[in-house]
C-alpha atoms as a PDB file:
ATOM      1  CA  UNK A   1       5.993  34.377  -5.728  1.00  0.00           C
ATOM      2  CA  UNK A   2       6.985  31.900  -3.223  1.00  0.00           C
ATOM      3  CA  UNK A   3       7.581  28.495  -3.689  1.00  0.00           C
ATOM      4  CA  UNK A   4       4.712  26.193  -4.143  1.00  0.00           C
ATOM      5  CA  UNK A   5       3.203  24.456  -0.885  1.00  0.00           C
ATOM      6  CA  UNK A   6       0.256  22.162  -0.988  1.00  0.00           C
ATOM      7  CA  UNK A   7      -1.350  23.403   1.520  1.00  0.00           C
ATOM      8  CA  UNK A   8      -1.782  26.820  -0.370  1.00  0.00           C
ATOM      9  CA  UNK A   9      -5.084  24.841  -1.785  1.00  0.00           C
ATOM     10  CA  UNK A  10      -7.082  23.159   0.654  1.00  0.00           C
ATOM     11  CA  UNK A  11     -10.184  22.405  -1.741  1.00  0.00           C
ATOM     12  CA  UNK A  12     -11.549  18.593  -2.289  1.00  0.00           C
ATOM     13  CA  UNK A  13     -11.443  19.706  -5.868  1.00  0.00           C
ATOM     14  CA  UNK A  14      -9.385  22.440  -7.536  1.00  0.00           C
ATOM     15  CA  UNK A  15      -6.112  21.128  -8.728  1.00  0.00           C
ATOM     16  CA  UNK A  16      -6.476  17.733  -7.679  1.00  0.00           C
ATOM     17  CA  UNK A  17      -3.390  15.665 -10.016  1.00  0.00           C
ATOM     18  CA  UNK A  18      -1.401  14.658  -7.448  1.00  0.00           C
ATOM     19  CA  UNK A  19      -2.463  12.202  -4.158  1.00  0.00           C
ATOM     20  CA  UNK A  20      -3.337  14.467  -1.664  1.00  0.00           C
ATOM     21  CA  UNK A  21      -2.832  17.752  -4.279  1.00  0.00           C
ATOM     22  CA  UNK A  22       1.037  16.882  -4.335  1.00  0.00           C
ATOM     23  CA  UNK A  23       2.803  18.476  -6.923  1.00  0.00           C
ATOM     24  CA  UNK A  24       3.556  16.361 -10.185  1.00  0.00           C
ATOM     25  CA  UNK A  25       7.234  15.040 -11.012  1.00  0.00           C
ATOM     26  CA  UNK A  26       6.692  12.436 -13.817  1.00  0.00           C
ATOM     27  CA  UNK A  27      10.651  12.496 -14.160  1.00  0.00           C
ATOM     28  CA  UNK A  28      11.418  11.751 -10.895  1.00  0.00           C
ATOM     29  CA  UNK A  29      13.943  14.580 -10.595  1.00  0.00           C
ATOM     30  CA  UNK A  30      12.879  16.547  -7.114  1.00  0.00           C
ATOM     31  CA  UNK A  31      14.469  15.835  -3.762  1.00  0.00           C
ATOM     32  CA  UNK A  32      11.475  14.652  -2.313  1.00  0.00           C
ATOM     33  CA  UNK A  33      12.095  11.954  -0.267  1.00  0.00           C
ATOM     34  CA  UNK A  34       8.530  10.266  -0.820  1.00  0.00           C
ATOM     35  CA  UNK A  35       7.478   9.558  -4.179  1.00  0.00           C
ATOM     36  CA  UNK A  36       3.766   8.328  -5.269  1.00  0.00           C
ATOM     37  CA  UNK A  37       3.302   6.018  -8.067  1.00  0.00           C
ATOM     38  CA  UNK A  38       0.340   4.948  -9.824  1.00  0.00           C
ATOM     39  CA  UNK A  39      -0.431   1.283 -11.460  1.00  0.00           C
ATOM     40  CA  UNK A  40      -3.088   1.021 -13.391  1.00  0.00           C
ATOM     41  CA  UNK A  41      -2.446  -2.541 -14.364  1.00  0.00           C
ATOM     42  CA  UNK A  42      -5.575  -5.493 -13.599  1.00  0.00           C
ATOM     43  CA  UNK A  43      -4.197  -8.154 -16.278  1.00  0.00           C
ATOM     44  CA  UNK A  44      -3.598 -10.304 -13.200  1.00  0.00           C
ATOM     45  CA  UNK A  45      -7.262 -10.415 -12.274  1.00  0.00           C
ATOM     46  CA  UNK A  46      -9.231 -13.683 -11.479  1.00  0.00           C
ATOM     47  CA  UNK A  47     -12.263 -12.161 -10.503  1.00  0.00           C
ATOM     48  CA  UNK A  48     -13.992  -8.758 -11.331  1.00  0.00           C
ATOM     49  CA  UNK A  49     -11.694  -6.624 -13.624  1.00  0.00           C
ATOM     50  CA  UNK A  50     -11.545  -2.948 -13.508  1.00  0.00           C
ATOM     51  CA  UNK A  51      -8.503  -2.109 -10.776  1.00  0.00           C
ATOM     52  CA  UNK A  52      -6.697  -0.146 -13.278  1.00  0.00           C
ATOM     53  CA  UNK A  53      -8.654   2.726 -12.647  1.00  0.00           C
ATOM     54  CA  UNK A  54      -7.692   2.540  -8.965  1.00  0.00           C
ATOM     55  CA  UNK A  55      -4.859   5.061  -9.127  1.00  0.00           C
ATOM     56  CA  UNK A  56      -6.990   7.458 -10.534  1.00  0.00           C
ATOM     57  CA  UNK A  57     -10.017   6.728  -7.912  1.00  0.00           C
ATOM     58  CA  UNK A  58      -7.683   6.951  -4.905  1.00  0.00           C
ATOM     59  CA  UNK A  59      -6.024  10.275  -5.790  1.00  0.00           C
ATOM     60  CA  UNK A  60      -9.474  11.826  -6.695  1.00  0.00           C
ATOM     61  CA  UNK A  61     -10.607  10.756  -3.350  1.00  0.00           C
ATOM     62  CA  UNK A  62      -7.498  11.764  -1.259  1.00  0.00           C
ATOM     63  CA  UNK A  63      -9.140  15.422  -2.449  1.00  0.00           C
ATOM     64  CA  UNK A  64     -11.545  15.064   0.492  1.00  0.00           C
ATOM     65  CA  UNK A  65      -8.568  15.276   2.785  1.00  0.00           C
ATOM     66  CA  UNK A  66      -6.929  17.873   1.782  1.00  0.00           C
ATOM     67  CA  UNK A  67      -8.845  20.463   4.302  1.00  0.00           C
ATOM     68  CA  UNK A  68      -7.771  18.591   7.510  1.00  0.00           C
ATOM     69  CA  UNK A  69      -3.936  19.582   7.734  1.00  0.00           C
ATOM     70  CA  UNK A  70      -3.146  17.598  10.770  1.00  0.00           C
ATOM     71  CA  UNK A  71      -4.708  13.829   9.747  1.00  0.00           C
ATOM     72  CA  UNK A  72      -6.244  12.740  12.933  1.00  0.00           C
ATOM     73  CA  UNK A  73      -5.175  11.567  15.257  1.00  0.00           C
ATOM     74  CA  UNK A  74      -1.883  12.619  14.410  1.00  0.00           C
ATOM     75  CA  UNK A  75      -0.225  16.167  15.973  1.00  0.00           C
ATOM     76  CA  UNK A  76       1.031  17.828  12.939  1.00  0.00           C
ATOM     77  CA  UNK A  77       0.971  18.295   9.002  1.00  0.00           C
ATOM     78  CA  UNK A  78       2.766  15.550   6.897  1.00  0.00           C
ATOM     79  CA  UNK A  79       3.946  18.556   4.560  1.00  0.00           C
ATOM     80  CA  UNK A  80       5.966  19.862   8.267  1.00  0.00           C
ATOM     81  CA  UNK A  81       7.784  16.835   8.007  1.00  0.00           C
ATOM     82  CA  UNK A  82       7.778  14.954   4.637  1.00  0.00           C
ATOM     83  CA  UNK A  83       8.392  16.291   0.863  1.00  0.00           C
ATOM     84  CA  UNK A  84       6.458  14.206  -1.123  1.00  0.00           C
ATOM     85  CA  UNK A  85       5.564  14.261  -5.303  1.00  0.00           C
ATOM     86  CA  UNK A  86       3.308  12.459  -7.493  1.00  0.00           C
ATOM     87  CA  UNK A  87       5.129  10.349 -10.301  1.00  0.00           C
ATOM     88  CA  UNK A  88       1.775   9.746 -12.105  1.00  0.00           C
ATOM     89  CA  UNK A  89       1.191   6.585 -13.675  1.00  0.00           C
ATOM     90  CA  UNK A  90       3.302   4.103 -14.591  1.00  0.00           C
ATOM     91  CA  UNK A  91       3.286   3.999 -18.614  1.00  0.00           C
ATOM     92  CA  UNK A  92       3.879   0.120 -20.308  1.00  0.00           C
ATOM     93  CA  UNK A  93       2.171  -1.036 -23.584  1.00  0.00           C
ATOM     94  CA  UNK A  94      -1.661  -2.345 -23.075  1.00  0.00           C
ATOM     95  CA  UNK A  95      -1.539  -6.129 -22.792  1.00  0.00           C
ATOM     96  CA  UNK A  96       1.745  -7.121 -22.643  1.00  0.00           C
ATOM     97  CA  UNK A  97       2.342  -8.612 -19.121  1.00  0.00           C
ATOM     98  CA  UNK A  98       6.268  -8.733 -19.344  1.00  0.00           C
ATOM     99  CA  UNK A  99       6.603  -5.271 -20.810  1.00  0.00           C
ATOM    100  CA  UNK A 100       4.294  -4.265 -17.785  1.00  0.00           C
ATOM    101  CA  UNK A 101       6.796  -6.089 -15.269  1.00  0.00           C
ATOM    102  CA  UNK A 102      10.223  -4.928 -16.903  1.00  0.00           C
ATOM    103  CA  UNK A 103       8.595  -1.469 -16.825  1.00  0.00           C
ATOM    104  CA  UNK A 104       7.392  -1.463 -13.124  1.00  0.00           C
ATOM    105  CA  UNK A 105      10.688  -2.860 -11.435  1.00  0.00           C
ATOM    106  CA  UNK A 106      12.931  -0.423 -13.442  1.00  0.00           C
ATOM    107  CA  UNK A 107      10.743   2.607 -12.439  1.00  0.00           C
ATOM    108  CA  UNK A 108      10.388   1.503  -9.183  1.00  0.00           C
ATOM    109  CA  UNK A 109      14.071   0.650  -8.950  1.00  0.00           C
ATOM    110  CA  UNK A 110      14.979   4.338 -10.888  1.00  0.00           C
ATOM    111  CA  UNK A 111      12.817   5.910  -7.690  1.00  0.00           C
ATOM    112  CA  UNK A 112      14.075   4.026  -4.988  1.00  0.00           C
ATOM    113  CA  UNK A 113      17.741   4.624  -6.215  1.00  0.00           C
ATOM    114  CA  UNK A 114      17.023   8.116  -6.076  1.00  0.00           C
ATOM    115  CA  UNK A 115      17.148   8.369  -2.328  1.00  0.00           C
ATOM    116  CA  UNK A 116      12.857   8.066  -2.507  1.00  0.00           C
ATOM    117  CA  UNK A 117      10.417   5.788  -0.363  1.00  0.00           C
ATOM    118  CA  UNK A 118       8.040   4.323  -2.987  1.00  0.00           C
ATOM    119  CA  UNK A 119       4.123   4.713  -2.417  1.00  0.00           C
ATOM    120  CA  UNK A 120       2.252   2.487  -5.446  1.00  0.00           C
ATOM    121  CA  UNK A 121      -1.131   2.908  -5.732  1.00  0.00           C
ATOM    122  CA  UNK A 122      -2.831  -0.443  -7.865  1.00  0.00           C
ATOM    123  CA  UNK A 123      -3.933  -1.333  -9.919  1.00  0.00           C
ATOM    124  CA  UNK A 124      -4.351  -5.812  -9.054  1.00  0.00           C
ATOM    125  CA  UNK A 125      -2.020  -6.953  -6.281  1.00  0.00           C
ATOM    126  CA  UNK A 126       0.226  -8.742  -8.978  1.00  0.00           C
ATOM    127  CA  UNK A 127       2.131  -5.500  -9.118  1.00  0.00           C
ATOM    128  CA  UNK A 128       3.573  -6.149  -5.428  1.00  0.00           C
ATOM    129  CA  UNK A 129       5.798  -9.236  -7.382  1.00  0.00           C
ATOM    130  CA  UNK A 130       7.716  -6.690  -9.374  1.00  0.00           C
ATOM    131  CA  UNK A 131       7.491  -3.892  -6.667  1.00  0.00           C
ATOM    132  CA  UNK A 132       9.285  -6.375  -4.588  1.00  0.00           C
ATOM    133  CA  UNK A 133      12.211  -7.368  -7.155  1.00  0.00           C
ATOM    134  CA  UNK A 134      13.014  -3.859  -7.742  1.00  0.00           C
ATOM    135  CA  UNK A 135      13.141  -2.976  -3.484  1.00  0.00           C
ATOM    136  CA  UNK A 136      14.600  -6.381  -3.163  1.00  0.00           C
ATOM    137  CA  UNK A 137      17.726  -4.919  -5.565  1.00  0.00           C
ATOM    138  CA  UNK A 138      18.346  -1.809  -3.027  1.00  0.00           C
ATOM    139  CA  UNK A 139      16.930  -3.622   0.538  1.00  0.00           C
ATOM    140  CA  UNK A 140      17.839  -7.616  -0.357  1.00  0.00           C
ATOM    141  CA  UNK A 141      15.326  -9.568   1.471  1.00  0.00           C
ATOM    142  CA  UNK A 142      12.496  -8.233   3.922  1.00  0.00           C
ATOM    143  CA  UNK A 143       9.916  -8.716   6.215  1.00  0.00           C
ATOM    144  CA  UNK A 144       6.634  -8.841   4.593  1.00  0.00           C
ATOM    145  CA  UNK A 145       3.394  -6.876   6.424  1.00  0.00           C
ATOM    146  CA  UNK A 146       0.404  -8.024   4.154  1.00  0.00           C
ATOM    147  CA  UNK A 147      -3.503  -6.923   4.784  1.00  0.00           C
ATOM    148  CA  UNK A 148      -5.781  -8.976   3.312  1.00  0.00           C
ATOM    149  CA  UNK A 149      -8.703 -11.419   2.940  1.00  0.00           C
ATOM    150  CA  UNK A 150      -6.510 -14.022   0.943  1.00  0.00           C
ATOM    151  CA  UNK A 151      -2.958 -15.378   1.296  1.00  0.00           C
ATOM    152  CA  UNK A 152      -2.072 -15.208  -2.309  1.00  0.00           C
ATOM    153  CA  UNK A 153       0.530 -18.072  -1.751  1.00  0.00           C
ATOM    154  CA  UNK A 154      -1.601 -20.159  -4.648  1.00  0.00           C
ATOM    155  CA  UNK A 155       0.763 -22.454  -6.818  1.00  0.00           C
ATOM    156  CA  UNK A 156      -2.180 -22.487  -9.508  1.00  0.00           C
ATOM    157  CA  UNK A 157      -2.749 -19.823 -11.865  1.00  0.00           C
ATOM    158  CA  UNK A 158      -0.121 -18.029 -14.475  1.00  0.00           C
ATOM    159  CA  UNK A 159       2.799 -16.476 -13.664  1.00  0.00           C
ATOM    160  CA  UNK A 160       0.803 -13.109 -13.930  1.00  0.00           C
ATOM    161  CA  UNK A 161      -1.743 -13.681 -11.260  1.00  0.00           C
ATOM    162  CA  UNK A 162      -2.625 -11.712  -8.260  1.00  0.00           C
ATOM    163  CA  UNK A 163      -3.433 -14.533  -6.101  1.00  0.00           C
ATOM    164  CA  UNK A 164       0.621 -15.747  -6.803  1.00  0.00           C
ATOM    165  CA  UNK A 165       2.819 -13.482  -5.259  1.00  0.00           C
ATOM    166  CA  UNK A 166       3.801 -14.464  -2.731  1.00  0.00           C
ATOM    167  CA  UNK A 167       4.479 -17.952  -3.540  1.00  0.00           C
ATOM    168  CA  UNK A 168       6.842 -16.697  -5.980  1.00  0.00           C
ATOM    169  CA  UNK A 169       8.656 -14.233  -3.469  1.00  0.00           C
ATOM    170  CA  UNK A 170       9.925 -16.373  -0.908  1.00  0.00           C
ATOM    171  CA  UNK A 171      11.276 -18.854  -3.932  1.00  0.00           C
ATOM    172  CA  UNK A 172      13.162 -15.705  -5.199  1.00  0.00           C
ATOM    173  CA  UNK A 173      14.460 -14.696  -1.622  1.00  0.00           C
ATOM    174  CA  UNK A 174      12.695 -11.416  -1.640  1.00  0.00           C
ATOM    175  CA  UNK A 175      10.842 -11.679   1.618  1.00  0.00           C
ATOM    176  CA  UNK A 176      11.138 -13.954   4.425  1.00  0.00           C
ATOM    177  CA  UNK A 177       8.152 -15.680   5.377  1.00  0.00           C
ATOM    178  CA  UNK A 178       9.619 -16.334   8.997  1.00  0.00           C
ATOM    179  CA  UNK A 179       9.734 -12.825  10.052  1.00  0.00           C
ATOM    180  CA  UNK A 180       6.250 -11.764   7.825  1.00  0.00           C
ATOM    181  CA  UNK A 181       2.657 -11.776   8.866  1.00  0.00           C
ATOM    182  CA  UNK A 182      -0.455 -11.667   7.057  1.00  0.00           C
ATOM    183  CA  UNK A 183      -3.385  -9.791   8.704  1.00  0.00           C
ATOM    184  CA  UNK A 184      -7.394 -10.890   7.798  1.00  0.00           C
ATOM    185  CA  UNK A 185      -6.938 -13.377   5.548  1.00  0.00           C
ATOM    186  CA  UNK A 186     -10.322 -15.223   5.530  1.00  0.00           C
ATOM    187  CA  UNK A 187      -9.899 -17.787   2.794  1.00  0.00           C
ATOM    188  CA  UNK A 188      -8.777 -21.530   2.505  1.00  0.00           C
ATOM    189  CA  UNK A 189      -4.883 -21.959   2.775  1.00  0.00           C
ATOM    190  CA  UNK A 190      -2.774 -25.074   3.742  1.00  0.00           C
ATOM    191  CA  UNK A 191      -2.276 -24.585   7.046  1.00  0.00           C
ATOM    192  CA  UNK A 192      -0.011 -27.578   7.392  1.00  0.00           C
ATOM    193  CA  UNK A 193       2.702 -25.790   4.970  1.00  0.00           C
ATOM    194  CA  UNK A 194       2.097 -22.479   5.323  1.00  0.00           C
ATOM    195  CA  UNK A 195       4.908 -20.628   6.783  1.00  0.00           C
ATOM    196  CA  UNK A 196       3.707 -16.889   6.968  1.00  0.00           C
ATOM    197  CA  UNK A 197       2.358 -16.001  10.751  1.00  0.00           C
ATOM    198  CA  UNK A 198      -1.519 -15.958   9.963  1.00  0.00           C
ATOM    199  CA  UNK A 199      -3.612 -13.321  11.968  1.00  0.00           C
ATOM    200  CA  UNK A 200      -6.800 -13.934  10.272  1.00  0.00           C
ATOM    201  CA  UNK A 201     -10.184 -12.318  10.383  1.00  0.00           C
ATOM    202  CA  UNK A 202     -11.951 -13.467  13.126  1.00  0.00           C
ATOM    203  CA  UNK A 203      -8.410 -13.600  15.505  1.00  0.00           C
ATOM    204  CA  UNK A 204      -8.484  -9.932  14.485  1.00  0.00           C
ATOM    205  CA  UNK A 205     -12.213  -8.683  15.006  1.00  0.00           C
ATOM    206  CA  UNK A 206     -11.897 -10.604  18.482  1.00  0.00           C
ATOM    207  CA  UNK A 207      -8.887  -8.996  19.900  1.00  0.00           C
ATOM    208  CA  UNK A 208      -7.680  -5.411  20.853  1.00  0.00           C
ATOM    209  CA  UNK A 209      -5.241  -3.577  18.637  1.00  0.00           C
ATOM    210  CA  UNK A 210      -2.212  -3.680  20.908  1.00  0.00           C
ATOM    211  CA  UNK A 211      -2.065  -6.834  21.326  1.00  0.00           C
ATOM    212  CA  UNK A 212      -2.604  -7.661  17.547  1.00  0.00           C
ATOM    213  CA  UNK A 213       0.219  -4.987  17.089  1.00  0.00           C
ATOM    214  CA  UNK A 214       2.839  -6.728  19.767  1.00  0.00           C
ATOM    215  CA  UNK A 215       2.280 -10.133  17.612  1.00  0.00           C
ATOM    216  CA  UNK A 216       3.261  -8.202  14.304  1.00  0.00           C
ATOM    217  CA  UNK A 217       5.857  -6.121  15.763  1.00  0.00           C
ATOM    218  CA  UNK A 218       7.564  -9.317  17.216  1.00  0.00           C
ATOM    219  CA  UNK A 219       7.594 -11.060  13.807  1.00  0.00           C
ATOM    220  CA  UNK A 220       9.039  -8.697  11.993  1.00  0.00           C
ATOM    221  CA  UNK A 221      11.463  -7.611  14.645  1.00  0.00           C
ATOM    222  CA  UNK A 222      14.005  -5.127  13.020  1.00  0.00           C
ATOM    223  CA  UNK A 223      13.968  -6.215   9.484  1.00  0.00           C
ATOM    224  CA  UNK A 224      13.487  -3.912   6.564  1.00  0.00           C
ATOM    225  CA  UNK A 225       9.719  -4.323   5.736  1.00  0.00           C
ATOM    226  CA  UNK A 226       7.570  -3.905   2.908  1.00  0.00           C
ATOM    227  CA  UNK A 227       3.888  -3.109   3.397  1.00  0.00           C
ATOM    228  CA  UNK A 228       1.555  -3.962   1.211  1.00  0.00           C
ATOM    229  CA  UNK A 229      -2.641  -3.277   1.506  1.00  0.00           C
ATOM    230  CA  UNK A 230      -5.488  -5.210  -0.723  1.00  0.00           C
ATOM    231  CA  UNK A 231      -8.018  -3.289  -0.030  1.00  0.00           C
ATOM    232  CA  UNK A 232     -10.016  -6.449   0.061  1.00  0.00           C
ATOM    233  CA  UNK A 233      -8.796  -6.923   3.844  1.00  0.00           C
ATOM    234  CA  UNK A 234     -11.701  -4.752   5.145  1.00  0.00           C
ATOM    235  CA  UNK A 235     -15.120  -5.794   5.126  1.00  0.00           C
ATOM    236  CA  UNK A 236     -17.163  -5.243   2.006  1.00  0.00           C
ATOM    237  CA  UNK A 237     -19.261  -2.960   4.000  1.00  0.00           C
ATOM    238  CA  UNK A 238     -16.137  -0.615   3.970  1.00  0.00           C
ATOM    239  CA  UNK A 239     -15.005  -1.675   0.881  1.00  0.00           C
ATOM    240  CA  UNK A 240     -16.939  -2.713  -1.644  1.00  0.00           C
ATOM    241  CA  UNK A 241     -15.154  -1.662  -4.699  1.00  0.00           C
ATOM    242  CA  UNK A 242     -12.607  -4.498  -5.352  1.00  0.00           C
ATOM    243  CA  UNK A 243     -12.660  -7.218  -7.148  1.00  0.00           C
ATOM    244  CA  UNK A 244     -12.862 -10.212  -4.937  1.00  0.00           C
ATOM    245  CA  UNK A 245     -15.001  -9.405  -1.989  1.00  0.00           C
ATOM    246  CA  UNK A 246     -15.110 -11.290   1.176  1.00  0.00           C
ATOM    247  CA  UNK A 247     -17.488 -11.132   3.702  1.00  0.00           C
ATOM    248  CA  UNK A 248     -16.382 -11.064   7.176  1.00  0.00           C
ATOM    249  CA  UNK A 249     -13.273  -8.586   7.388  1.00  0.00           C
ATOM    250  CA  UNK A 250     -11.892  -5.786   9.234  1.00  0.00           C
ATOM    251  CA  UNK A 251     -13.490  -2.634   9.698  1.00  0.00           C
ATOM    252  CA  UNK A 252     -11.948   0.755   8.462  1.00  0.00           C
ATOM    253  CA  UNK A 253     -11.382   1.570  12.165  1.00  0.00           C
ATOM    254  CA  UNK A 254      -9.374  -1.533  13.540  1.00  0.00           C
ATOM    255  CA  UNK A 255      -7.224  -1.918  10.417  1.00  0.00           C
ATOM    256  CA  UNK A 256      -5.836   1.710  10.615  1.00  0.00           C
ATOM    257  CA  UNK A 257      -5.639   1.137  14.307  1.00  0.00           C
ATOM    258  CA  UNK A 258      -3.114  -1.450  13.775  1.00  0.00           C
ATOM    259  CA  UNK A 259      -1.537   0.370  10.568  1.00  0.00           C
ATOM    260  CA  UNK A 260      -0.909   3.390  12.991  1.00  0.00           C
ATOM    261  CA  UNK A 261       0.565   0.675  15.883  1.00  0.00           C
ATOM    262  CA  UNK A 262       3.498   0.012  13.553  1.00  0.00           C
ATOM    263  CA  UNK A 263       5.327   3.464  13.566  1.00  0.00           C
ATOM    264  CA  UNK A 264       8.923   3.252  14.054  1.00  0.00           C
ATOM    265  CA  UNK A 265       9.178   0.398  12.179  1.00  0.00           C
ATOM    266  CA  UNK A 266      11.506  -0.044   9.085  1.00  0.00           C
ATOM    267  CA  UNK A 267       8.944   0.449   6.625  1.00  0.00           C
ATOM    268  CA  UNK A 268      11.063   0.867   3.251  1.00  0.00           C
ATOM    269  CA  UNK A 269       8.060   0.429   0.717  1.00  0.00           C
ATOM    270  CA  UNK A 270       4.588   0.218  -0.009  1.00  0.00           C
ATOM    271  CA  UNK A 271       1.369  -0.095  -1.564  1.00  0.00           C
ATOM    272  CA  UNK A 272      -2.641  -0.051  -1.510  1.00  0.00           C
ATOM    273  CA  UNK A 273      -3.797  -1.892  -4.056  1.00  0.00           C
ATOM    274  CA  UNK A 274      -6.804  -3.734  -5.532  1.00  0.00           C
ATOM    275  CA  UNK A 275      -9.562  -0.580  -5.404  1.00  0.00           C
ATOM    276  CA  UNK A 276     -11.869  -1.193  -8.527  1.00  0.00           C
ATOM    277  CA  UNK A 277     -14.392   1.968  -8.732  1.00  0.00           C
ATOM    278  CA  UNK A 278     -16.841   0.762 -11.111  1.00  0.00           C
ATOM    279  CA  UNK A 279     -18.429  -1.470  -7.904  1.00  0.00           C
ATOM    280  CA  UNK A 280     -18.316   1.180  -5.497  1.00  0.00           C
ATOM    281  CA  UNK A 281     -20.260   3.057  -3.915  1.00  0.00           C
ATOM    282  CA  UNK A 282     -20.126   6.992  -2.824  1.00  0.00           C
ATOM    283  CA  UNK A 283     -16.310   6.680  -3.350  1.00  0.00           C
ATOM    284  CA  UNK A 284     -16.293   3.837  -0.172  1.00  0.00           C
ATOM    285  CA  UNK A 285     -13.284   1.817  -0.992  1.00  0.00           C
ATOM    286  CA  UNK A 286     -11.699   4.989  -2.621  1.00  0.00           C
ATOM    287  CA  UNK A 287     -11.430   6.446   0.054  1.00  0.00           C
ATOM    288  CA  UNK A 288     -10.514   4.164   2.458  1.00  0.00           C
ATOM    289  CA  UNK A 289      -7.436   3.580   0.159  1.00  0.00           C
ATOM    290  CA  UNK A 290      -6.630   7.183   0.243  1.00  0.00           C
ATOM    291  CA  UNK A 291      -6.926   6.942   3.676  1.00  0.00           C
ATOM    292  CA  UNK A 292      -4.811   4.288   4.505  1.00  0.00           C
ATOM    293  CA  UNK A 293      -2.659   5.597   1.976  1.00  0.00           C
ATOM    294  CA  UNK A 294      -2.375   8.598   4.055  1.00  0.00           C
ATOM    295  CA  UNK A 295      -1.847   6.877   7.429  1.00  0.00           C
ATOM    296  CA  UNK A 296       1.360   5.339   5.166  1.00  0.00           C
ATOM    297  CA  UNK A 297       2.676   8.442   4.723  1.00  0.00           C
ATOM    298  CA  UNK A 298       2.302   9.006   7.986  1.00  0.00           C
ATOM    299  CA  UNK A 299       4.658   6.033   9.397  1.00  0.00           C
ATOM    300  CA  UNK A 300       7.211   7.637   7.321  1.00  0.00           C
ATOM    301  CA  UNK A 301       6.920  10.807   8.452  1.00  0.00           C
ATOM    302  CA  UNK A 302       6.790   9.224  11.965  1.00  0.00           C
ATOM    303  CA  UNK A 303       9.991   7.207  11.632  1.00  0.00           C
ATOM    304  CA  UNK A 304      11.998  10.581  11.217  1.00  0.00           C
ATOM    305  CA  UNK A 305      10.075  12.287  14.324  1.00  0.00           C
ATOM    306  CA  UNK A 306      10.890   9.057  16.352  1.00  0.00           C
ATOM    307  CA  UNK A 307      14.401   9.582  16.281  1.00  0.00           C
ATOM    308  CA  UNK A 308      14.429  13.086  16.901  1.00  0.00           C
ATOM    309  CA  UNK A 309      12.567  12.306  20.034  1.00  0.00           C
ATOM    310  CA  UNK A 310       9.478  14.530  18.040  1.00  0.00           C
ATOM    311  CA  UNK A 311       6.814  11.472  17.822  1.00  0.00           C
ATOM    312  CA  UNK A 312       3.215  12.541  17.205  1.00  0.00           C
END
């Protein structure tokens, strides 16, 4: 017998462990160079609770595309061009916040120092905080690309809170706010302080894709970027399976539009985050994450193919 591919199974459900039906490493030991995490933490919820089963949700809905080996509208199969494994889920004793965060940055950190881009699959967006320390160790500071309906720069709230990241972040010198940009926010901020560039709902359902692309791509220039996605940037129509809906947000279309406009960028982490299945509906917001998940994978397959002069 050959070696294992994952292509070899094509069906939406036979086999299904991994994202996508990628083979499990919980040890971390292969020479992929993508690994996929899962964190099924929500202890940092404010409103409805339940994102811990979002790893889960996401990888059962990345079965539905499996079949289509060549994601449109890319040109060829991630598997041509990436080696990628499924770390499972993070493991960290039930309840105890600063376990949970001494546990996430040193397996994060463990992957990343392995030669791996990290994929994190949430879980509440307070797990970006400690995803960030451990890249920040590796990277040092970054460019932040952040989809979403709110800024989660809030002073209030404890120190585990998903709405607090990244007010803490830029006061630990893990991202720059000057060179980061927040897409679809749609919530109350201070606008007088704030120092993240702000592309915000209605600036986004208003304008074309390239040009909402050239704005991002010229504030985060050539840093090292992390990418984070609350899946509570698109429209509740497209997602309603999180925990803080807001009306008035980004269809599945224009947001993977723009995800898709940042290839060649230096994208050295990332996450989807914030999918709560017990609200959805016909595995919606599942699979939109597993989706955009996908198109992830994608800009890191692309960044290799751009500078062979191979781009899809």
């Amino acid at each position: 017998m050959g070696d294992f591919d994952i292509r070899d199974d094509a069906s939406s459900y036979s086999n299904l462990f991994g994202f996508l039906g990628a083979p499990l490493d919980l040890v971390g030991a292969s020479d992929a160079n993508i690994a996929i995490l899962g964190v099924p933490f929500d202890l940092g919820t404010t409103g409805r609770s339940g994102t811990r089963s979002g790893p889960a949700a996401i990888r059962h809905a990345s079965g539905t595309l499996r079949w289509e080996e060549a994601h449109w509208p890319w040109t060829y199969a991630l598997a041509d061009h990436l080696k990628y494994v499924d770390c499972g889920d993070l493991i960290f004793p039930p309840g105890d916040s600063k376990a949970f965060c001494e546990n996430l940055e040193n397996k994060a950190l463990e992957i990343i120092r392995s030669g791996k881009t990290l994929l994190s699959l949430g879980g509440d967006h307070f797990i970006t905080l400690p995803l960030l320390r451990a890249h920040h160790t590796v990277h040092g500071e970054m460019a932040l690309v952040h989809f979403d309906a709110h800024t989660d720069t809030y002073e209030q709230g404890s120190a585990v809170d998903h709405g607090t990241m990244f007010y803490h972040a830029p006061k630990e010198g893990l991202i720059d706010p000057a060179t980061s940009v927040q897409i679809g926010i749609r919530t109350p901020y201070d606008y007088d302080t704030h120092q993240f560039l702000v592309l915000n709902a209605d600036a986004v359902n208003n304008n074309a894709a390239p040009a909402l692309i050239e704005k991002i791509r010229e504030r985060v220039g050539n840093r090292k970027i992390y990418l984070t996605f609350d899946i509570d940037c698109l429209d509740p129509a497209y997602a309603p399976g999180t925990g803080t809906p807001v009306a008035g947000g980004l269809t599945s279309n224009k947001a993977l539009q723009i995800l898709r406009g940042l290839k060649g960028l230096d994208i050295v982490g990332m996450d989807v985050v914030e999918v709560a299945p017990s609200y959805d509906h016909a595995e919606l917001t599942a699979l939109a994450a597993a989706t955009i998940a996908t198109e992830c994978l994608y800009l890191q397959a692309e960044r290799s193919q751009v500078s062979k002069g191979k781009s899809g």
